[in-house]
C-alpha atoms as a PDB file:
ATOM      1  CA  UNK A   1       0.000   0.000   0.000  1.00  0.00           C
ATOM      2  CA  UNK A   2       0.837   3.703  -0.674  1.00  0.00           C
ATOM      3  CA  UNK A   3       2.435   5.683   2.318  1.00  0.00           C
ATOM      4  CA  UNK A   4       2.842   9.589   2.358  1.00  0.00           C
ATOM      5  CA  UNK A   5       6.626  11.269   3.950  1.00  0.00           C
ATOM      6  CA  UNK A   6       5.741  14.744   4.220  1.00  0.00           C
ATOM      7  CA  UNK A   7       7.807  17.720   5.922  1.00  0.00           C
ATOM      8  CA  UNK A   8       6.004  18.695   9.048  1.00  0.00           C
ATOM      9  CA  UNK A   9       4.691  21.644   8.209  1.00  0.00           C
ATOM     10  CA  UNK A  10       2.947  19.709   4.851  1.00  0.00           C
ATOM     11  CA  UNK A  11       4.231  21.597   2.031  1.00  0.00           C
ATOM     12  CA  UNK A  12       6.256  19.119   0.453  1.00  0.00           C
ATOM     13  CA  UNK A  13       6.678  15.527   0.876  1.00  0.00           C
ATOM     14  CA  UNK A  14       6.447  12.519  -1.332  1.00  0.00           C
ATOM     15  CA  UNK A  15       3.969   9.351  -2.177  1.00  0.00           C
ATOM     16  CA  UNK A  16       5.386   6.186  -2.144  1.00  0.00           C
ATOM     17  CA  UNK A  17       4.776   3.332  -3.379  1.00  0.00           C
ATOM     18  CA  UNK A  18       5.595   0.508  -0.588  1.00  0.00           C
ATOM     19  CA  UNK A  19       4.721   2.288   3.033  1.00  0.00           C
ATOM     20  CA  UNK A  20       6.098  -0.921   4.483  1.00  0.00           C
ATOM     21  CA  UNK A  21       9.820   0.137   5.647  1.00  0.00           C
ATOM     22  CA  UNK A  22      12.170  -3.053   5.167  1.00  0.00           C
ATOM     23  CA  UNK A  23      14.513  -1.821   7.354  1.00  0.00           C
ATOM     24  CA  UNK A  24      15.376   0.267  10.728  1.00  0.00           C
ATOM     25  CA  UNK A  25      18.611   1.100  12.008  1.00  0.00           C
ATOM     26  CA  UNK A  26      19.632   3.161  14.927  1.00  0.00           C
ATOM     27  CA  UNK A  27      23.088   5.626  13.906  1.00  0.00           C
ATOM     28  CA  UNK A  28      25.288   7.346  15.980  1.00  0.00           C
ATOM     29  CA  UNK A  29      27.460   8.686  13.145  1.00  0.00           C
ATOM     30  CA  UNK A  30      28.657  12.373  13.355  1.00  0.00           C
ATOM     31  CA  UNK A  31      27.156  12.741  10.038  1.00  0.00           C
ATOM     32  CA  UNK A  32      23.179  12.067  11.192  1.00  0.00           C
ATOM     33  CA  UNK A  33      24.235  14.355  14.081  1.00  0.00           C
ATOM     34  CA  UNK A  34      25.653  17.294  12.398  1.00  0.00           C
ATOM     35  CA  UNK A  35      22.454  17.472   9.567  1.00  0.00           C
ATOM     36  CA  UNK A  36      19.792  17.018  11.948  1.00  0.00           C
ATOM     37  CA  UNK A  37      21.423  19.809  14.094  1.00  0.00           C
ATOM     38  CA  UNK A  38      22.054  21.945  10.898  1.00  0.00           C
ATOM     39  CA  UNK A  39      18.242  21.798  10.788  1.00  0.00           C
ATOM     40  CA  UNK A  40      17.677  22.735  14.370  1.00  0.00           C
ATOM     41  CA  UNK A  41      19.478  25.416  14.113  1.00  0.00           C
ATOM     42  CA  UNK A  42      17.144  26.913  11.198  1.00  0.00           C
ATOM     43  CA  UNK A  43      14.463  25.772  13.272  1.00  0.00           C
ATOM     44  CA  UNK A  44      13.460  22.034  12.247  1.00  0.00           C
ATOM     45  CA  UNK A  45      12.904  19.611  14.608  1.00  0.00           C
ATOM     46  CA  UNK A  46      15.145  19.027  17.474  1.00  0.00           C
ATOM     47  CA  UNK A  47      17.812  16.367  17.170  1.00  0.00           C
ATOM     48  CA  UNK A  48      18.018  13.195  18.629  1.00  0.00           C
ATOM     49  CA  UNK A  49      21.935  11.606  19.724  1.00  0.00           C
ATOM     50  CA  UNK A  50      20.965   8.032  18.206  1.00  0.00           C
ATOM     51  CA  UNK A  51      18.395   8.922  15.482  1.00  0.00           C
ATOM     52  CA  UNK A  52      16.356   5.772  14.025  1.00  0.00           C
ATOM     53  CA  UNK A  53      16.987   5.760  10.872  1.00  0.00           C
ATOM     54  CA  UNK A  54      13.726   4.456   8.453  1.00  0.00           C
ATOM     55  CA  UNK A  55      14.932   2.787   4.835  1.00  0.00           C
ATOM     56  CA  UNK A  56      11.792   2.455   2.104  1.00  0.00           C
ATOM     57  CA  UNK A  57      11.834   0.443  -1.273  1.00  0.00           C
ATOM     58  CA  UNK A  58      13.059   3.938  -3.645  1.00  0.00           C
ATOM     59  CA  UNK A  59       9.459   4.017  -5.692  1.00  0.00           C
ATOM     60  CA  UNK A  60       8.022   7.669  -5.524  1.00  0.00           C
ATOM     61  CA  UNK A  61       4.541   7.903  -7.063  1.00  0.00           C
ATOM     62  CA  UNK A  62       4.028  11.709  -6.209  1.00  0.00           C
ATOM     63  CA  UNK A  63       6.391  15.098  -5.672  1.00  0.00           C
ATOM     64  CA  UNK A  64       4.464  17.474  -3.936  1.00  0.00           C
ATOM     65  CA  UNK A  65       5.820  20.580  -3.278  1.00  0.00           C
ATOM     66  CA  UNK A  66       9.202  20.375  -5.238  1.00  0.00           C
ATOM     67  CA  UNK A  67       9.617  23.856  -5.181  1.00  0.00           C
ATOM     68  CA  UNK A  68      10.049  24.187  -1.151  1.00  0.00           C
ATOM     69  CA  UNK A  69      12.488  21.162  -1.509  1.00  0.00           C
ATOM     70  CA  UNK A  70      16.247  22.140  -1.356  1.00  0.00           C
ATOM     71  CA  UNK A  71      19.118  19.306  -1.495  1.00  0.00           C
ATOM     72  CA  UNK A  72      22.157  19.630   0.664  1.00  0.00           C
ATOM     73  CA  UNK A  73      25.498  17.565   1.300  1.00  0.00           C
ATOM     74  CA  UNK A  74      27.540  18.586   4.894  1.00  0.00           C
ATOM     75  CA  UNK A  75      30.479  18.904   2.595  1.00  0.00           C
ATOM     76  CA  UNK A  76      31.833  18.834  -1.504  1.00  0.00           C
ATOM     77  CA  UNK A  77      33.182  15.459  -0.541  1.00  0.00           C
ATOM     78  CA  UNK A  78      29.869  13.945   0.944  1.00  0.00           C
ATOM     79  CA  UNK A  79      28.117  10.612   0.588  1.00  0.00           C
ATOM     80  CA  UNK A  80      25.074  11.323   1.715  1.00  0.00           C
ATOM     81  CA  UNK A  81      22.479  13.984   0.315  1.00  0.00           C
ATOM     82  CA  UNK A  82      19.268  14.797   2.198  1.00  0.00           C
ATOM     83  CA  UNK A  83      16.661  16.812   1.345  1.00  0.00           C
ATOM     84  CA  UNK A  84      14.495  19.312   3.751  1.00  0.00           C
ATOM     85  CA  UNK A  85      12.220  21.667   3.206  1.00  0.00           C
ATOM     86  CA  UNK A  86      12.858  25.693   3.309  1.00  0.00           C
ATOM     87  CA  UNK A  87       9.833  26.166   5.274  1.00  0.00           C
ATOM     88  CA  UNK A  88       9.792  24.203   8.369  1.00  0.00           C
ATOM     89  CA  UNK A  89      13.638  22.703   8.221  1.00  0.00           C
ATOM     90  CA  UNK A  90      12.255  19.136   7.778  1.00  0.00           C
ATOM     91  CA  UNK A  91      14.917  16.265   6.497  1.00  0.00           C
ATOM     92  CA  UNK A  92      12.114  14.090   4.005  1.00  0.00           C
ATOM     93  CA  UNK A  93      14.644  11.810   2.377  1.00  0.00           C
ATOM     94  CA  UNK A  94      18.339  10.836   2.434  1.00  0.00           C
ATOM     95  CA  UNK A  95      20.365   9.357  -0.628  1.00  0.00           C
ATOM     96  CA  UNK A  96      23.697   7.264  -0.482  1.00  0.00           C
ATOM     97  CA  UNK A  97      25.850   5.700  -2.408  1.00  0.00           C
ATOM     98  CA  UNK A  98      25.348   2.567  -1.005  1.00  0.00           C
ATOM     99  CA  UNK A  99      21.719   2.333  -1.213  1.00  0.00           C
ATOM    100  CA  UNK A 100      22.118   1.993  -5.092  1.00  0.00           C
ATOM    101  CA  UNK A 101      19.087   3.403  -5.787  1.00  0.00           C
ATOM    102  CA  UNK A 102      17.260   0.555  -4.059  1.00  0.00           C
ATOM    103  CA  UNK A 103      16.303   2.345  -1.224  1.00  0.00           C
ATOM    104  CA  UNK A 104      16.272   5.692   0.576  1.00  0.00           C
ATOM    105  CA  UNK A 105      16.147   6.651   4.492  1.00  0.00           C
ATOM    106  CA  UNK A 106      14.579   9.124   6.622  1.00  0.00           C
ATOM    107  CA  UNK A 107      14.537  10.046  10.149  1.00  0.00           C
ATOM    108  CA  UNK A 108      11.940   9.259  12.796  1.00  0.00           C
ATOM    109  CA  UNK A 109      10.113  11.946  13.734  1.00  0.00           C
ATOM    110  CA  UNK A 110      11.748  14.531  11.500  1.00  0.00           C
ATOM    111  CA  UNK A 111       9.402  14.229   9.117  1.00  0.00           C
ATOM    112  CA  UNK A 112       5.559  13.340   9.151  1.00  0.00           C
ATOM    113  CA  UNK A 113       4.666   9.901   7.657  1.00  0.00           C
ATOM    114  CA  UNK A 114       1.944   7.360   7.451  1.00  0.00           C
ATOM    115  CA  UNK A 115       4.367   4.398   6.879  1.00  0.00           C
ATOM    116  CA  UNK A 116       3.948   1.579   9.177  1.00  0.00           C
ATOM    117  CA  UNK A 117       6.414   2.776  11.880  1.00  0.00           C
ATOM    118  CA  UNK A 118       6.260  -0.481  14.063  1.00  0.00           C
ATOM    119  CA  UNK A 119       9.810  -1.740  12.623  1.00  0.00           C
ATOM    120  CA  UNK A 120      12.002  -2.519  15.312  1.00  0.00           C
ATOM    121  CA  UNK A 121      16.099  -1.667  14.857  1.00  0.00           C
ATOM    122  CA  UNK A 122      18.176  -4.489  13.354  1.00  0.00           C
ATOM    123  CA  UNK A 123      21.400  -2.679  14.522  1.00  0.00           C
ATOM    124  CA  UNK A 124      22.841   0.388  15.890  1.00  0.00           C
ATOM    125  CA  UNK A 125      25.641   1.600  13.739  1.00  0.00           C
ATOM    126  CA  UNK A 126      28.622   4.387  14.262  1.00  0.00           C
ATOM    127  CA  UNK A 127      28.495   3.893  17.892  1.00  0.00           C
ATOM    128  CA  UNK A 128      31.847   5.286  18.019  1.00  0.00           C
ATOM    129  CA  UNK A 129      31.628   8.353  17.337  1.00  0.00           C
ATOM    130  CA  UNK A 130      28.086   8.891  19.731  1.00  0.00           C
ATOM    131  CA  UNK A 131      28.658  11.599  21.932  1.00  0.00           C
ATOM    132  CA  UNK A 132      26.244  10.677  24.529  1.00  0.00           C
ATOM    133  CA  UNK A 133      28.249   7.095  24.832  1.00  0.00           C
ATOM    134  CA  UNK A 134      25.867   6.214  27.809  1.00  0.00           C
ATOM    135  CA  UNK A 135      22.706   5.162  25.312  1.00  0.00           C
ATOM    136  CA  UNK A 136      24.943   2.093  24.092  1.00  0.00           C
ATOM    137  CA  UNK A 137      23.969   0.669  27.695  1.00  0.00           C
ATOM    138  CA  UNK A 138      20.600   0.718  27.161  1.00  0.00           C
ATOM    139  CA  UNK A 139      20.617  -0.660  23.587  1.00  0.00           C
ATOM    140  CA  UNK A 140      19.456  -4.795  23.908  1.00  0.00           C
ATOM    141  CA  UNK A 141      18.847  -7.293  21.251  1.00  0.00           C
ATOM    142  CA  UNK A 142      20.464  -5.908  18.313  1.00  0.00           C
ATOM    143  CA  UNK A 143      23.710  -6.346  16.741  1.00  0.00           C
ATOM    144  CA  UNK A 144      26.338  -3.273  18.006  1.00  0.00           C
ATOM    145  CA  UNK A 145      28.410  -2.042  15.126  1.00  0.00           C
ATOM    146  CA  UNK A 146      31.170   0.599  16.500  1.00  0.00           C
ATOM    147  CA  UNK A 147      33.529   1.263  13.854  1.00  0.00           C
ATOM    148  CA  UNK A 148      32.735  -0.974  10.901  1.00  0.00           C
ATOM    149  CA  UNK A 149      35.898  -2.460  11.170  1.00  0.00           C
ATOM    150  CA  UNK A 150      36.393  -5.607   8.767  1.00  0.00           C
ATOM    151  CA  UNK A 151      34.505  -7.749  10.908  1.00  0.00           C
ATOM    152  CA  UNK A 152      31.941  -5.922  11.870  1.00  0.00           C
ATOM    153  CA  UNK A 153      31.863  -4.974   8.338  1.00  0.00           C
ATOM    154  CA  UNK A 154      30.743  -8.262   7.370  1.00  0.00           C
ATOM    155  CA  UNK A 155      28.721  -9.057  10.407  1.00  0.00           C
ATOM    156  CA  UNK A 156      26.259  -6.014   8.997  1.00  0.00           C
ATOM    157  CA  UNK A 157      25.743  -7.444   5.724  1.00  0.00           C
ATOM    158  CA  UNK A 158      25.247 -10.801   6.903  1.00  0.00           C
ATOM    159  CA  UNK A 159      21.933  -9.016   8.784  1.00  0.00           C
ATOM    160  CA  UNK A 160      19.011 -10.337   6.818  1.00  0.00           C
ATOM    161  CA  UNK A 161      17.274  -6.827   6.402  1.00  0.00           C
ATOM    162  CA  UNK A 162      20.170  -5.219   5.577  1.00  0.00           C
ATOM    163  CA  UNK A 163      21.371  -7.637   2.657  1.00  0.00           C
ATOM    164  CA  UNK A 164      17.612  -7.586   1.563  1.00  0.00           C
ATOM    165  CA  UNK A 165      17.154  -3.700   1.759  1.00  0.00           C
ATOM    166  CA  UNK A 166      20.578  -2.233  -0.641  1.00  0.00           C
ATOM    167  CA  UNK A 167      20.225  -5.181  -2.778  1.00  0.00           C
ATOM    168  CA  UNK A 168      18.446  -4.761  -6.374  1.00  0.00           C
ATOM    169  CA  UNK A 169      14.566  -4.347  -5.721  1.00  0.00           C
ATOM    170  CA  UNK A 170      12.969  -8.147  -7.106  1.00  0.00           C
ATOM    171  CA  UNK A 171       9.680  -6.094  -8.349  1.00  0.00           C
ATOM    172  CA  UNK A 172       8.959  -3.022 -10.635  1.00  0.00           C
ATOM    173  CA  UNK A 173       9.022   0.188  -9.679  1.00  0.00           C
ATOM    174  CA  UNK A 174       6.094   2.249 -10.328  1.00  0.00           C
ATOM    175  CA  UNK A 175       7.402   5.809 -10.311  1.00  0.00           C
ATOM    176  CA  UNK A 176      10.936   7.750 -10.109  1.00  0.00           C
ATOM    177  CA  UNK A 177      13.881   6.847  -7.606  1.00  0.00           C
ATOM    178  CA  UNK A 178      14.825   9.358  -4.774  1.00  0.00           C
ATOM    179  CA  UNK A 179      17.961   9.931  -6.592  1.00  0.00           C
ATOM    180  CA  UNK A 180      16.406  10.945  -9.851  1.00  0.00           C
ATOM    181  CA  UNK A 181      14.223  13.500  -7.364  1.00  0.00           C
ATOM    182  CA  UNK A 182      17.418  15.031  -6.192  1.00  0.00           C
ATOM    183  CA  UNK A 183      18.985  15.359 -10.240  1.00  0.00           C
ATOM    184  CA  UNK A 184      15.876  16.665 -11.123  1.00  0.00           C
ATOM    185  CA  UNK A 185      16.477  19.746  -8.594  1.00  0.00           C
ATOM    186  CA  UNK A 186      18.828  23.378  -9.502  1.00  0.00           C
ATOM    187  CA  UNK A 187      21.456  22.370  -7.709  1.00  0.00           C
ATOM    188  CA  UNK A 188      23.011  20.640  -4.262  1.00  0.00           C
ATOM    189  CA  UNK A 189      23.677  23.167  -1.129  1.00  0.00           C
ATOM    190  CA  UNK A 190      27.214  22.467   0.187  1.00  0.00           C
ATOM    191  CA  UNK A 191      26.932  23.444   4.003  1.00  0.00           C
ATOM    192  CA  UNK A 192      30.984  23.139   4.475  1.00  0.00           C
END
């Protein structure tokens, strides 16, 4: 079924086509941090330390509100692109390499979705570089990835949802890719 990931303030957001996530990950990565803070500071939502991270299948049915989108990396050299709206400071979507154009992410509760939200975790990644290194504690049941050294490296991809999320989608997609949605937009904002 169809699922809606809108900006919070409902100007812009997209339908997809799967509102079933297939996977759920919770990231301490300086990365997460530093753009969800980026958008606090313009007055989006305020940032979590270990953000859950929400992956859906990369089928967009609908753009609504394109022209309140803007696309930004943290730096020229970036993986990761995310785009927020200009109104409300809302992160709706996140492209990486690695998702291959598979999938896409977005945060929990930085944006406004009816996707079904009741996903649990399958890992917490970049616990290394939390800042708030007391959370780790409290984390039970799911595989603890530091560092992605070589081992734990491979220990992620042997995760079921994982390897079933970034590799190529078994079905037909219906309408454009996130990362066609970012090309189709002026330009990328380099925050530096």
């Amino acid at each position: 079924m169809s699922a809606n990931i809108t900006c919070h303030c409902g100007v812009c957001g997209f339908e997809i086509n799967d509102g079933k996530p297939c996977l759920s990950l919770l990231c301490g990565c300086t990365d997460c941090r530093h753009a969800l803070e980026w958008c606090s500071l313009q007055g989006g939502a305020e940032p979590s330390s270990l953000p859950e991270l929400i992956y859906v299948k990369s089928d967009i049915l609908s753009v609504k509100g394109k022209e309140f989108m803007h696309a930004f990396k943290l730096r020229s050299t970036g993986r990761s692109t995310r785009i927020y709206c200009e109104k409300c400071f809302s992160i709706i979507g996140v492209d990486h390499k690695s998702y291959r154009d598979n999938v896409f992410m977005f945060f929990k509760y930085h944006c406004s979705t009816n996707c079904d939200l009741s996903i649990e975790p399958s890992a917490a990644i970049y616990l290394n570089d939390l800042q708030d290194a007391s959370q780790i504690s409290k984390l039970e049941n799911i595989p603890l990835i530091f560092s992605f050294s070589e081992i734990e490296t491979r220990e992620f991809r042997e995760i079921k949802r994982v390897s079933n999320s970034f590799n190529e989608i078994n079905r037909p997609r219906y309408g454009q890719t996130l990362k066609s949605v970012i090309h189709s937009m002026s330009k990328i904002e380099i925050l530096n």
